[in-house]
Protein backbone atom coordinates (compact mmCIF):
# COMPACT_ATOMS: atom_id res chain seq x y z
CA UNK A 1 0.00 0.00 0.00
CA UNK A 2 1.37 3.27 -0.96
CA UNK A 3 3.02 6.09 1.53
CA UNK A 4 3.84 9.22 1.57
CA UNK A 5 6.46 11.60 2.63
CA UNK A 6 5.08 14.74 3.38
CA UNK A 7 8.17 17.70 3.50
CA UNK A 8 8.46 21.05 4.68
CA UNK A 9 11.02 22.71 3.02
CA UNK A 10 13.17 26.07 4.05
CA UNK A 11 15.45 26.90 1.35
CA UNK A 12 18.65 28.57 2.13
CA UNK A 13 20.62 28.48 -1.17
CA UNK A 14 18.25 27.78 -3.89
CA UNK A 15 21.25 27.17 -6.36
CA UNK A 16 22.40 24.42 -4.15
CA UNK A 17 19.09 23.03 -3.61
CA UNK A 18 18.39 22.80 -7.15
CA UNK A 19 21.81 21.15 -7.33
CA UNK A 20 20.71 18.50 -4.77
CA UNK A 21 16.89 18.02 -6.33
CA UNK A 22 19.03 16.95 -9.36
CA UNK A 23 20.72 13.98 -7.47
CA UNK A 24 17.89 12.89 -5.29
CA UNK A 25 15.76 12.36 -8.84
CA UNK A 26 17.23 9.54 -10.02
CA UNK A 27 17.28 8.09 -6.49
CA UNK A 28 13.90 8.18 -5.77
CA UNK A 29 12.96 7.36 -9.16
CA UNK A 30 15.27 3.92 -8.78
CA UNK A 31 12.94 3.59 -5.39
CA UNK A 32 9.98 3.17 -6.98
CA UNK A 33 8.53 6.61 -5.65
CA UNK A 34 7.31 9.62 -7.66
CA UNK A 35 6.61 13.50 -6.75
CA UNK A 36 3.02 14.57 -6.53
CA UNK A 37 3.94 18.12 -5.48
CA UNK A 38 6.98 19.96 -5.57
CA UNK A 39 6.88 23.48 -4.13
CA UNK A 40 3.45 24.56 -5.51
CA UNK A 41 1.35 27.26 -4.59
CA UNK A 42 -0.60 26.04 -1.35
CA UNK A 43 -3.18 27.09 1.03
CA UNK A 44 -3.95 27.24 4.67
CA UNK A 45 -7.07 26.70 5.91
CA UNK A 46 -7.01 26.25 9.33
CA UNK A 47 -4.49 26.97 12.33
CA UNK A 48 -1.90 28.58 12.54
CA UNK A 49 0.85 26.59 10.54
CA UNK A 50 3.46 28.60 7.61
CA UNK A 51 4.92 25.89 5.72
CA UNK A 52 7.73 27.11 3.30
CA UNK A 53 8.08 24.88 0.28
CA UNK A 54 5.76 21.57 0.61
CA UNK A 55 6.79 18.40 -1.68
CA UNK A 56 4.58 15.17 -1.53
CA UNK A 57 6.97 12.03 -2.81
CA UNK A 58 4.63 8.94 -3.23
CA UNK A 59 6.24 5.54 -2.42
CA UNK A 60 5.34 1.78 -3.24
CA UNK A 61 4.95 1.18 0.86
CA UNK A 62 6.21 2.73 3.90
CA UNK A 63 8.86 -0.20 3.99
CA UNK A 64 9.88 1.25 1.07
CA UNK A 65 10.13 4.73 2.43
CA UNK A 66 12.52 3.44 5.20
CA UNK A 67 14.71 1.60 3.17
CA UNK A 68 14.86 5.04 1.25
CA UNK A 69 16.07 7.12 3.78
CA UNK A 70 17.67 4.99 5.80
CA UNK A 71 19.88 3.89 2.44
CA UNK A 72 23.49 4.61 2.13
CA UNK A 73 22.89 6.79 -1.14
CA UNK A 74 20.06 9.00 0.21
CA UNK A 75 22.10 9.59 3.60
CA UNK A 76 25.28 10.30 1.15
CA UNK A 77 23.25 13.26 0.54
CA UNK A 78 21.91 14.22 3.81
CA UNK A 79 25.07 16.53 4.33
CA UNK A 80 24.30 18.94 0.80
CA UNK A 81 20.65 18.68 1.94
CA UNK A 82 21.34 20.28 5.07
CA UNK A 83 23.82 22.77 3.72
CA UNK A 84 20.78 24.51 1.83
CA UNK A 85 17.82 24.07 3.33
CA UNK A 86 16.05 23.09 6.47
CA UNK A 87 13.31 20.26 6.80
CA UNK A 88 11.01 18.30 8.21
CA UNK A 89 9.97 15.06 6.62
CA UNK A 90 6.91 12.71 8.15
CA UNK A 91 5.64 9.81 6.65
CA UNK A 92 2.22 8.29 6.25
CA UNK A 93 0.72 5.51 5.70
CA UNK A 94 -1.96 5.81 2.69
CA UNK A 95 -5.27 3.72 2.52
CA UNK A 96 -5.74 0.39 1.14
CA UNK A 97 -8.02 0.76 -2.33
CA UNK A 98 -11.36 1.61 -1.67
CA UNK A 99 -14.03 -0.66 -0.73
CA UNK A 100 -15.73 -1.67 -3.98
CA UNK A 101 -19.41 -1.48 -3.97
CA UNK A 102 -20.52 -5.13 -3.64
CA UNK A 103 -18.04 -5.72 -0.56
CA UNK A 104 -19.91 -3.17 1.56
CA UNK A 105 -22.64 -5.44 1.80
């Protein structure tokens, strides 16, 4: 079932961000995950949170996820990510496929 990582971005040094969104590409491609947002325009609707730059990154499974960050080649780059930005990164779970109409019964 797929997961999510849900990331809250604060860019420092855009040049070297854009540097490091270049090499985490191919590694999260070669994870099986895929971005559904990337730094959009966003809205808040209720409390009192300021996100900076959101990114959504879909993966296969949350095990998947965890081998992901927990990899050598993702923390390789843990150092040039925190050189130009700040972040925080949770992970959820996402729902099984929806109940089809006969199996509510």
């Amino acid at each position: 079932m797929a997961a999510y990582a849900i990331q809250d971005v604060v860019v420092h040094d855009i040049a070297e961000f854009l540097a490091y969104q270049r090499k985490i590409g191919p590694l999260l491609q070669a994870a099986g995950a895929r971005y559904l947002a990337r730094g959009g325009e966003f809205r808040v609707y209720a409390g009192d949170y300021e996100p900076g730059r959101l990114i959504l990154v879909e993966f296969p499974s949350l095990e998947s996820m965890d081998a992901f960050y927990g990899g050598d080649a993702y923390q390789a780059l843990a150092a040039e990510r925190d050189a130009c930005c700040s972040c925080r990164i949770v992970a959820v779970q996402g729902l099984g496929a929806p109940l089809t109409r006969q199996a509510r019964r």
